[in-house]
N, C-alpha and C. Protein backbone atom coordinates (compact mmCIF):
# COMPACT_ATOMS: atom_id res chain seq x y z
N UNK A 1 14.87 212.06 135.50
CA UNK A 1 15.61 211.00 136.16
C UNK A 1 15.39 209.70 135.38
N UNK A 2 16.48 208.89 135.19
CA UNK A 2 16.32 207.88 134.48
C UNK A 2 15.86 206.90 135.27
N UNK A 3 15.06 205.61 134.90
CA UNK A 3 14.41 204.72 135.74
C UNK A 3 15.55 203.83 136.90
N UNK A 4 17.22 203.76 136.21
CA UNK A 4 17.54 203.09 137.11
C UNK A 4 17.98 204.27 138.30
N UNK A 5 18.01 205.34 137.81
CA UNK A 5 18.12 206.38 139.39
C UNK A 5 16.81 206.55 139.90
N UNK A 6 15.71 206.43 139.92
CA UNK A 6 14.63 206.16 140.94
C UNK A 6 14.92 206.03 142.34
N UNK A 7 14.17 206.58 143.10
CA UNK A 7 14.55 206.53 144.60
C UNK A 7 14.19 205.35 144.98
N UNK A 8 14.85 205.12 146.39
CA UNK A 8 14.61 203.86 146.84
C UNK A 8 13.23 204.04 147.90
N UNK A 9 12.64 202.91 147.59
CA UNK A 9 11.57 202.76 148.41
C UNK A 9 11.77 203.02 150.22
N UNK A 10 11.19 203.84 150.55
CA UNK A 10 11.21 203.85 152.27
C UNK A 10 9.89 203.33 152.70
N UNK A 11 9.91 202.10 154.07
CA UNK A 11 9.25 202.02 154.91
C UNK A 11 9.60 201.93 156.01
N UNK A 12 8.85 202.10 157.10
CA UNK A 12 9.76 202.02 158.99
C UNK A 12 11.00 201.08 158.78
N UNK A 13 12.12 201.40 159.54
CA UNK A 13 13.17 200.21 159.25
C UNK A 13 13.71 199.84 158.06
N UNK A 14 13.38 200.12 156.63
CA UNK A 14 13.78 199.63 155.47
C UNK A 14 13.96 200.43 154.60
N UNK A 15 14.32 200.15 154.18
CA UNK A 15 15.24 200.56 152.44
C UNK A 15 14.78 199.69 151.48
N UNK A 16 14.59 199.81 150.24
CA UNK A 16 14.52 199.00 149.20
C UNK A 16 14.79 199.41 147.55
N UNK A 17 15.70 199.13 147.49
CA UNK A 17 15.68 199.39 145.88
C UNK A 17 15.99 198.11 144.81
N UNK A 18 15.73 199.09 143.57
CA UNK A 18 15.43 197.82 142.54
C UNK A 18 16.04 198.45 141.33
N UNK A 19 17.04 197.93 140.61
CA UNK A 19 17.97 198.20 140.01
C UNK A 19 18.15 196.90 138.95
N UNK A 20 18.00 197.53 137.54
CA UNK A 20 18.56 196.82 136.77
C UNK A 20 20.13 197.03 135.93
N UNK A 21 21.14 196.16 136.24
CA UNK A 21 22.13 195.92 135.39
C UNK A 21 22.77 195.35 134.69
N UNK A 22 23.73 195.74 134.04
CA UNK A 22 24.00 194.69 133.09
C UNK A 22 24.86 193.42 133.33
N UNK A 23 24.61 192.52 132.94
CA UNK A 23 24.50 190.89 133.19
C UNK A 23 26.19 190.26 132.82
N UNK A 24 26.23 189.38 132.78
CA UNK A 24 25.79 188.09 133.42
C UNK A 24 25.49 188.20 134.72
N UNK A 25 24.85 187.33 135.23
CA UNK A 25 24.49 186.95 136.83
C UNK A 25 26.04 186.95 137.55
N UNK A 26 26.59 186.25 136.83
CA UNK A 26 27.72 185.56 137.94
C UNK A 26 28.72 186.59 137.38
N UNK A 27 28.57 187.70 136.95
CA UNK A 27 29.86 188.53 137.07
C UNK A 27 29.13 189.89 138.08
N UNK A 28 27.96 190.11 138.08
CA UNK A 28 27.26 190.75 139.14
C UNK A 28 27.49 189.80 140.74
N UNK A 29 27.46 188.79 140.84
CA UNK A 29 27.44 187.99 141.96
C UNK A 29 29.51 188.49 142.00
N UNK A 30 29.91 188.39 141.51
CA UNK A 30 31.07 188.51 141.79
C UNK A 30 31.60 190.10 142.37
N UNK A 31 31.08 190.99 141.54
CA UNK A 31 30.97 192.03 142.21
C UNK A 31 30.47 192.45 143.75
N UNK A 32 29.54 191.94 144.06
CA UNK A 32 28.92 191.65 145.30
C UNK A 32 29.79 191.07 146.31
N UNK A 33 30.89 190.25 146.17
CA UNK A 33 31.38 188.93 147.08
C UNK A 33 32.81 189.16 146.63
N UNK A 34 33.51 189.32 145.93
CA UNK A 34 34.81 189.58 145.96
C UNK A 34 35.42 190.74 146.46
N UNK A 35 35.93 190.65 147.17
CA UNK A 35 36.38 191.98 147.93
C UNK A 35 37.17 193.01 147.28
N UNK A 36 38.00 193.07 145.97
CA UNK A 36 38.98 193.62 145.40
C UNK A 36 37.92 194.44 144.52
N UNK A 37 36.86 193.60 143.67
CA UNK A 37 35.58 193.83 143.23
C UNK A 37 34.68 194.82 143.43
N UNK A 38 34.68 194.50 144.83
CA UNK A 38 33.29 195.25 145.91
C UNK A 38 34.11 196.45 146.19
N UNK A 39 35.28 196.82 146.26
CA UNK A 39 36.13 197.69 147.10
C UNK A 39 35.46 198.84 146.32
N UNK A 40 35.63 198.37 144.74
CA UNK A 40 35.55 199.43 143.51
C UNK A 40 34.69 200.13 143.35
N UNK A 41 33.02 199.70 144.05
CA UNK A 41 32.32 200.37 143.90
C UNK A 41 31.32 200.57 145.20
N UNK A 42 32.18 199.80 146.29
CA UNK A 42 31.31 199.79 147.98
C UNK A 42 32.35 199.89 148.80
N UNK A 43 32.54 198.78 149.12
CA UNK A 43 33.49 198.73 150.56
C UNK A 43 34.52 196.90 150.47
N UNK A 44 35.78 197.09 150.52
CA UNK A 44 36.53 195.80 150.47
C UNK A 44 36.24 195.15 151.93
N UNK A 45 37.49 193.88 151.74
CA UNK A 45 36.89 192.94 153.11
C UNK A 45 36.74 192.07 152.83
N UNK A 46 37.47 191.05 153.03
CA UNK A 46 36.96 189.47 153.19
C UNK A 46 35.58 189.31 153.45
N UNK A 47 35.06 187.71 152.80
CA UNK A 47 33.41 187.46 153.27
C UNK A 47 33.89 185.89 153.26
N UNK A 48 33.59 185.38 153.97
CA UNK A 48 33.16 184.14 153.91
C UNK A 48 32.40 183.70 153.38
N UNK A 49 32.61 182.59 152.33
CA UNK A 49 31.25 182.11 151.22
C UNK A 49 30.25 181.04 151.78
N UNK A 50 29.58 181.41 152.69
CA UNK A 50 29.25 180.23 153.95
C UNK A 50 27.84 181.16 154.62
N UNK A 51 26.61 180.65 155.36
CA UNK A 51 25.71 180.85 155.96
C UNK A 51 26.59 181.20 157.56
N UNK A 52 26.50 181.92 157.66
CA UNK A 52 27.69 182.38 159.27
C UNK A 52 28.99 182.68 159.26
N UNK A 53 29.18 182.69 157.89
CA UNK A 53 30.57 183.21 157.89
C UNK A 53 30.57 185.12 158.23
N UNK A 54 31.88 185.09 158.87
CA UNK A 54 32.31 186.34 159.00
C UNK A 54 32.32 187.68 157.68
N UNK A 55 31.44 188.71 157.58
CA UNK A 55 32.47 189.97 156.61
C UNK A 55 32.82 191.18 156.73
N UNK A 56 34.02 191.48 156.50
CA UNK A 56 34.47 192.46 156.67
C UNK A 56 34.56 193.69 155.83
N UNK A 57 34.20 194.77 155.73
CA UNK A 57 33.88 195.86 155.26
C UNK A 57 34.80 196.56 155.25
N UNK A 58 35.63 196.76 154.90
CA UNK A 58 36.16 198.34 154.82
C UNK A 58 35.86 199.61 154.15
N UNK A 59 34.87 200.25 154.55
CA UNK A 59 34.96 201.36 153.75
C UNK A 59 35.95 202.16 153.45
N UNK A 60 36.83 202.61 152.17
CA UNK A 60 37.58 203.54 152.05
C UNK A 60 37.63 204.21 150.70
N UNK A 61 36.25 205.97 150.87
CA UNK A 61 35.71 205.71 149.10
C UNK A 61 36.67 206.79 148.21
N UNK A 62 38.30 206.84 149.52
CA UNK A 62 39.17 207.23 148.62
C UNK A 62 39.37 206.46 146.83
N UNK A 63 38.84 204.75 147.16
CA UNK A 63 39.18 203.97 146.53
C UNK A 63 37.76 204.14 144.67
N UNK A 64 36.76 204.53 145.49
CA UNK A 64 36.10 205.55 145.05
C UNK A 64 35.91 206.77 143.97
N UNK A 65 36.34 207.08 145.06
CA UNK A 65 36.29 208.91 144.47
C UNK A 65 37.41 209.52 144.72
N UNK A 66 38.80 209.10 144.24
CA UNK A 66 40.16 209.52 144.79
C UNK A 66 40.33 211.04 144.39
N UNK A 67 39.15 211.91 143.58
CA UNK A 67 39.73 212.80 142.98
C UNK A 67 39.11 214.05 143.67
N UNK A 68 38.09 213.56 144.82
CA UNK A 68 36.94 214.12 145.22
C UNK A 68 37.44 214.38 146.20
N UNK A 69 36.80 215.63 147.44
CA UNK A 69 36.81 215.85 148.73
C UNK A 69 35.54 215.68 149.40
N UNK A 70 35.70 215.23 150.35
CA UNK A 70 34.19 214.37 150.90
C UNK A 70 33.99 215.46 152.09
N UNK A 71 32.59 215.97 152.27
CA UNK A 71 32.00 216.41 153.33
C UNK A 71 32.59 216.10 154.68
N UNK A 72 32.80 217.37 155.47
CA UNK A 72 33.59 217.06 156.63
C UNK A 72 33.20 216.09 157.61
N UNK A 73 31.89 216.17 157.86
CA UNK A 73 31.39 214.92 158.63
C UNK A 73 31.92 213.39 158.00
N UNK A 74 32.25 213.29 157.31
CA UNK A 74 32.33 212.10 156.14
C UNK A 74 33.68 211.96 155.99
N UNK A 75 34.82 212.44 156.13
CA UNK A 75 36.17 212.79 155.74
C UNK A 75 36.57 211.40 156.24
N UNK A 76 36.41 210.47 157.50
CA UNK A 76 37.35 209.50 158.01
C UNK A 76 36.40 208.60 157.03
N UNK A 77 35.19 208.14 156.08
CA UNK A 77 35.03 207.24 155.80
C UNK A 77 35.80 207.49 154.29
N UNK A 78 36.43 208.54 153.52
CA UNK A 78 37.13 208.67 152.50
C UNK A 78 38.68 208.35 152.68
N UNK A 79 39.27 208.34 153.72
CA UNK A 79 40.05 207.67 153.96
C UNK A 79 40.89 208.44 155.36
N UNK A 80 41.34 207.58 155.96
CA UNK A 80 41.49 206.15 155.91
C UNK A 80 40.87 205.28 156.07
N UNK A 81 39.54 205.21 156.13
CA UNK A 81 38.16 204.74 156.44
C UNK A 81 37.76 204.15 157.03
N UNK A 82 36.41 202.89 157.02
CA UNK A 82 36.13 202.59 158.46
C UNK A 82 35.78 201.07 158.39
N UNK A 83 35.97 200.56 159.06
CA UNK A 83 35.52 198.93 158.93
C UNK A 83 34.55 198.85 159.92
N UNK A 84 33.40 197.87 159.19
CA UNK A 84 32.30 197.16 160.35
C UNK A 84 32.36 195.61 159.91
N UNK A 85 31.71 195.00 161.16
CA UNK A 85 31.95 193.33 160.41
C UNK A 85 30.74 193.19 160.86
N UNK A 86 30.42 191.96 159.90
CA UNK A 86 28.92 191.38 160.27
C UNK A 86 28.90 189.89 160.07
N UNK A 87 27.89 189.06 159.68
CA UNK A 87 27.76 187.48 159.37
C UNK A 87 26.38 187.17 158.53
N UNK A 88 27.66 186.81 157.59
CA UNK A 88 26.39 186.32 155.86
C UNK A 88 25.14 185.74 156.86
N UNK A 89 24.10 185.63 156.67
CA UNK A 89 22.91 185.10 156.85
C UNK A 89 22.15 184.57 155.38
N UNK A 90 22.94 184.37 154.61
CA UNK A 90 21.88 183.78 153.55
C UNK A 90 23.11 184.22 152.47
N UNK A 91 23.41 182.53 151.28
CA UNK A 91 24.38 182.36 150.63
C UNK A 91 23.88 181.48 149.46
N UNK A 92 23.38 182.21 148.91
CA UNK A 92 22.34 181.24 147.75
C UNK A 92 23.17 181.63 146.23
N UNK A 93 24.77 181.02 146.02
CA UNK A 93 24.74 182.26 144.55
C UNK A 93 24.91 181.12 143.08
N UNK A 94 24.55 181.85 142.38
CA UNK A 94 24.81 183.33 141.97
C UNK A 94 23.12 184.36 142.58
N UNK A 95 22.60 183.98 143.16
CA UNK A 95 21.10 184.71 143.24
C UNK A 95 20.72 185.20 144.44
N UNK A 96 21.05 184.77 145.60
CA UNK A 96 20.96 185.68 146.68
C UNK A 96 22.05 185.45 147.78
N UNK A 97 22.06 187.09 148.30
CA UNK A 97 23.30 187.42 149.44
C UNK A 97 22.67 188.03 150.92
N UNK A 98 22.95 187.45 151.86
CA UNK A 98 22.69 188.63 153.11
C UNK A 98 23.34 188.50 153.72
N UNK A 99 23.38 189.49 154.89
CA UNK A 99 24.35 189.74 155.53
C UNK A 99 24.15 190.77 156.94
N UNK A 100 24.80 190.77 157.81
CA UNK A 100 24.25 191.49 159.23
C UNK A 100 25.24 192.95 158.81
N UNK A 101 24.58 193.96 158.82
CA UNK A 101 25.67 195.40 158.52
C UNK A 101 24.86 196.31 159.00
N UNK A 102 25.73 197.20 159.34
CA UNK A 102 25.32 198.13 160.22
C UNK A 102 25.90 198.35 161.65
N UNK A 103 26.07 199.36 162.53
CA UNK A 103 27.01 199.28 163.70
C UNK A 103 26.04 198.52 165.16
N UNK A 104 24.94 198.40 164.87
CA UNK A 104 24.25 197.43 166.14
C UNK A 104 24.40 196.41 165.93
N UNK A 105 24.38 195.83 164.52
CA UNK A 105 24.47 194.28 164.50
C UNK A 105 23.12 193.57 164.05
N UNK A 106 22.43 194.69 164.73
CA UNK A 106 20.74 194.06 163.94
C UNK A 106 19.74 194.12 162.58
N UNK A 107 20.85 195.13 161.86
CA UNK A 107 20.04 195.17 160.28
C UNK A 107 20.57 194.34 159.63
N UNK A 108 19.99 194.11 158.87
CA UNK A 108 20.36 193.50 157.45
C UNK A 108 20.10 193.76 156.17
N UNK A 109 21.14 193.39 155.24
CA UNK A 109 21.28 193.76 153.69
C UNK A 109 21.00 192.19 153.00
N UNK A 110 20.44 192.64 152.36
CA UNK A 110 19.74 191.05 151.33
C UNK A 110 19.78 191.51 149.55
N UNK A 111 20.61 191.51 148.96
CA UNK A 111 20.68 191.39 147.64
C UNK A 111 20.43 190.23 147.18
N UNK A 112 18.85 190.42 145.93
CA UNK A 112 18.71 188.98 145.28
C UNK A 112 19.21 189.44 143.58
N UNK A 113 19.18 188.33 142.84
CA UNK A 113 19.52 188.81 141.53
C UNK A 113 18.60 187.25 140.87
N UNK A 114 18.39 188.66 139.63
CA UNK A 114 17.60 187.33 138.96
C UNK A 114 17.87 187.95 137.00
N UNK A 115 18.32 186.51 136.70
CA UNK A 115 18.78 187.22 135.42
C UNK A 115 17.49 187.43 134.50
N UNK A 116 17.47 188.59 133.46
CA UNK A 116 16.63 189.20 132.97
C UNK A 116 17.35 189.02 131.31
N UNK A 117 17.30 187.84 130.45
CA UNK A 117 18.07 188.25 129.49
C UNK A 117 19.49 188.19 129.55
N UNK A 118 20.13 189.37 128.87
CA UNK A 118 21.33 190.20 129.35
C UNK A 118 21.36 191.10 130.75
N UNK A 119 20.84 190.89 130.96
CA UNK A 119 20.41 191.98 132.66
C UNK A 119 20.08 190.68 133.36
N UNK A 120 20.43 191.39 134.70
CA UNK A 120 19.83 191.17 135.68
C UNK A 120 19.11 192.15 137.15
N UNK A 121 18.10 191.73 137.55
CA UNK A 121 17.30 192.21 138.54
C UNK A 121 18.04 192.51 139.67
N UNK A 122 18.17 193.31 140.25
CA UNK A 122 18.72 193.45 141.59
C UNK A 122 18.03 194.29 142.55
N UNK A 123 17.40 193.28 143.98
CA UNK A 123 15.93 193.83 144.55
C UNK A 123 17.24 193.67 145.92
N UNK A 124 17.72 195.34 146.43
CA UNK A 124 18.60 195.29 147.62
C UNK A 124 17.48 195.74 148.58
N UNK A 125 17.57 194.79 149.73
CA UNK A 125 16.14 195.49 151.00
C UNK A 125 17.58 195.45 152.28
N UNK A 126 17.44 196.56 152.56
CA UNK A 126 18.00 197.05 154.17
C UNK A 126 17.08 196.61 155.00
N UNK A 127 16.74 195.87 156.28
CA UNK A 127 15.95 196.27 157.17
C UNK A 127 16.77 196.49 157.93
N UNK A 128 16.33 197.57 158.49
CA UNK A 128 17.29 198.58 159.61
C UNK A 128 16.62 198.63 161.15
N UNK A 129 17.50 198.09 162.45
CA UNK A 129 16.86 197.58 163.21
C UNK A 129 17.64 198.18 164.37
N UNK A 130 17.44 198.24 165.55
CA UNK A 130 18.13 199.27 166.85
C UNK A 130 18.46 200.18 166.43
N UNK A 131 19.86 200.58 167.12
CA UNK A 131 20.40 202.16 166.64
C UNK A 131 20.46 202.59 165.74
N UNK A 132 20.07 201.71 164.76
CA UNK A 132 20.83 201.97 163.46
C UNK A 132 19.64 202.69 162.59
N UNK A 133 18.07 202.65 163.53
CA UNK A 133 17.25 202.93 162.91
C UNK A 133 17.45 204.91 162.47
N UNK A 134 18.37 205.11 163.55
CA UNK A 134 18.60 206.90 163.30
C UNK A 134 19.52 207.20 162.01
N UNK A 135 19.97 206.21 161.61
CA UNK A 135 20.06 205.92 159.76
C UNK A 135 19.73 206.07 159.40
N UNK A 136 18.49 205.33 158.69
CA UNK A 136 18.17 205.16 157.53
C UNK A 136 18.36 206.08 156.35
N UNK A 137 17.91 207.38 156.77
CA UNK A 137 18.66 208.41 155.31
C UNK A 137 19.71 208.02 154.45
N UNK A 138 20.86 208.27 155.51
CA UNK A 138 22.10 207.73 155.31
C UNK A 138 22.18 206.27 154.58
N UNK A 139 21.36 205.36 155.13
CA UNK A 139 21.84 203.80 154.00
C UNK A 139 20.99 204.05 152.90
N UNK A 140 20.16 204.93 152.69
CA UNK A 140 18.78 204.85 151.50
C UNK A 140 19.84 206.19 150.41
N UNK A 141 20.48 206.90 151.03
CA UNK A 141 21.20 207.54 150.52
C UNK A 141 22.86 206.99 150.01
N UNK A 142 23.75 206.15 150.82
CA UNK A 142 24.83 205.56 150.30
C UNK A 142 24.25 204.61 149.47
N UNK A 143 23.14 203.49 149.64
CA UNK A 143 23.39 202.46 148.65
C UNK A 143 22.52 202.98 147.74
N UNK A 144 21.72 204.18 147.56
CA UNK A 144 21.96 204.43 145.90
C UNK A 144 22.98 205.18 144.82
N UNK A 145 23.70 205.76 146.17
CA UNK A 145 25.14 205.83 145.04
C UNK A 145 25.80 205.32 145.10
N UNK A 146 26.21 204.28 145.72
CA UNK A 146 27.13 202.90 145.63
C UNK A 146 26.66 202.53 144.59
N UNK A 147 25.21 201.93 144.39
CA UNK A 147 24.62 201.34 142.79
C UNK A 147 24.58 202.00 141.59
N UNK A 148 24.78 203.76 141.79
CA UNK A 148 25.18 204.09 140.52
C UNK A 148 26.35 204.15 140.28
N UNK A 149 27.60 203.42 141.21
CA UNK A 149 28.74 203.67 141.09
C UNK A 149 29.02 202.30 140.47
N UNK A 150 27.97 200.97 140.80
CA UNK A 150 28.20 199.51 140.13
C UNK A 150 27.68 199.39 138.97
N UNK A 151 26.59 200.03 138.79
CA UNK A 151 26.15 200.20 137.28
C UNK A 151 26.99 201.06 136.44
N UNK A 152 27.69 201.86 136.58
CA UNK A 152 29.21 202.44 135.89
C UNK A 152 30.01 201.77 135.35
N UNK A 153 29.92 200.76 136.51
CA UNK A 153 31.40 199.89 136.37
C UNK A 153 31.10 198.89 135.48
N UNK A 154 30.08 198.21 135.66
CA UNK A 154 29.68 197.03 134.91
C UNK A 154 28.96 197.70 133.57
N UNK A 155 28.45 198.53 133.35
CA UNK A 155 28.36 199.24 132.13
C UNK A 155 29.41 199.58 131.09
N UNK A 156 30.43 199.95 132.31
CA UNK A 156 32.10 200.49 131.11
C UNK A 156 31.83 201.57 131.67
N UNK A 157 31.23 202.50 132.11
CA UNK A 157 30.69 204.15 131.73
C UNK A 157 31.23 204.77 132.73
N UNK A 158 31.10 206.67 132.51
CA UNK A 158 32.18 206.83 133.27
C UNK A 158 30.85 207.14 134.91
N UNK A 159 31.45 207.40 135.95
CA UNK A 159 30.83 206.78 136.83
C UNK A 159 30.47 208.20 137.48
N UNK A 160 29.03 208.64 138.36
CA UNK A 160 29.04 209.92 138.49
C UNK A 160 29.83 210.56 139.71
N UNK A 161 30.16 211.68 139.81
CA UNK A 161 30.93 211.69 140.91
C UNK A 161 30.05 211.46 142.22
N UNK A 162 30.61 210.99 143.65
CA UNK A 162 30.40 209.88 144.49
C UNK A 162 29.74 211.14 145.41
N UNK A 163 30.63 212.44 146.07
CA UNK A 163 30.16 212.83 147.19
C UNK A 163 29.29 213.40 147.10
N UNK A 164 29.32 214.52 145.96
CA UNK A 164 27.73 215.51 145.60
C UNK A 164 27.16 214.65 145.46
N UNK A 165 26.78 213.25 144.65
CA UNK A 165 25.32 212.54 144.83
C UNK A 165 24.50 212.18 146.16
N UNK A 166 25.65 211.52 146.80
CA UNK A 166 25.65 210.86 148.23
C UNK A 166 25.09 212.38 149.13
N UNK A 167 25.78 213.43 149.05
CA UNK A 167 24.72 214.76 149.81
C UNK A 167 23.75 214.79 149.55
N UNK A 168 23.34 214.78 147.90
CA UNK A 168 21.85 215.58 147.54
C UNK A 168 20.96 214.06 148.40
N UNK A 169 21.58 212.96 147.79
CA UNK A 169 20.88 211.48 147.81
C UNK A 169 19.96 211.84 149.26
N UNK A 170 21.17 211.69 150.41
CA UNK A 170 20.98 211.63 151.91
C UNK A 170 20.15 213.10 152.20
N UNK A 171 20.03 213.77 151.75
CA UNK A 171 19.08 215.22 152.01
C UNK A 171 17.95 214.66 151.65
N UNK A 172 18.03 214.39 149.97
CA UNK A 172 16.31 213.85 149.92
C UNK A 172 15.60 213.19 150.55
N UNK A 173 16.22 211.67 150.90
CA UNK A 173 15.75 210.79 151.68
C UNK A 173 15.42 210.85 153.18
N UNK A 174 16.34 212.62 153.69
CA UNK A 174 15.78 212.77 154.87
C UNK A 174 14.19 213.53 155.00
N UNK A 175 14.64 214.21 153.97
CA UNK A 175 13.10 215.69 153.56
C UNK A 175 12.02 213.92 153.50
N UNK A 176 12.34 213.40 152.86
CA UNK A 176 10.78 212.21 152.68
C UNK A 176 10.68 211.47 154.34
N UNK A 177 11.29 211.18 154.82
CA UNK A 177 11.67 210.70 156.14
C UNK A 177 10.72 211.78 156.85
N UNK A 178 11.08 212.66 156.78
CA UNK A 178 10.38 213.77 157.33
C UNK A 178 9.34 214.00 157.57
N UNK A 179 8.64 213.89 155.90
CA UNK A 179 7.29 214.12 155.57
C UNK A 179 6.20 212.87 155.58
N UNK A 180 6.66 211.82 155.85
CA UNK A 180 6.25 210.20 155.84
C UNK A 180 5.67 210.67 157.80
């Protein structure tokens, strides 16, 4: 396994991974916050560039993986997919993002970036909070193939396919879940 596929750190409630890609800052920050951007390798949706602003998510990873068939449990988030909204909590850019996501309303996603050179650092922490705690597999498993799907993109390279990762991803992270 190469260092930037490393698993993501699990503790109660959290997720954490740490990902280096390739740079500039502010074309990574753009990826993150532009919705046409973000669609390509997460989920589209307006965000408000503001501490309380509204964002909107759409997942649809037809946009994705158009070539792929997604696990039947999974089929409505490949399309036509699914929207959640939440509210930025922290708007620091080009260097840090958060945001309320998740279907309770009480986790949060915090991407910081810190440029490294030509690279930059990217330290994403989930804390995962109410219902949402019967997750965690699932977000420790999508956002590391969402990130090998942004490191693709911003690399040039071709990108790995989305649903077999996202299975094996979300299996592993449950077997450690398990054994923790």
């Amino acid at each position: 396994m190469k260092a930037n596929d490393q698993y993501a750190q699990l503790k109660p409630g959290e997720v954490r991974i740490v990902r280096t890609l390739p740079g500039p800052i502010e074309r990574v920050w753009e990826f993150l916050t532009d919705p046409e951007k973000r669609s390509r390798w997460f989920a589209g949706g307006p965000m408000e560039p503001r501490v309380g602003g509204k964002v909107v998510l759409h997942f649809r990873h037809a946009n994705i993986a158009p070539d792929e068939t997604p696990p039947e449990p999974l089929k409505e988030y490949h399309d036509p997919g699914n929207t959640i909204e939440g509210k930025v909590t922290r708007w620091e850019p080009p260097r840090a993002l958060a945001y309320t996501f998740g279907w309770s309303g009480q986790s949060v996603v915090t991407f910081e970036l810190t440029p490294q050179g030509k690279e930059v650092l990217l330290v994403l922490s989930h804390r995962v909070a109410g219902e949402d705690l019967q997750y965690v597999a699932g977000f420790a498993g999508g956002w590391h193939t969402h990130l090998a799907q942004l490191i693709a993109i911003l690399a040039d390279a071709p990108r790995p396919p989305f649903w077999p990762m996202h299975q094996e991803l979300r299996a592993a992270y449950a077997k450690m879940l398990s054994s923790s």
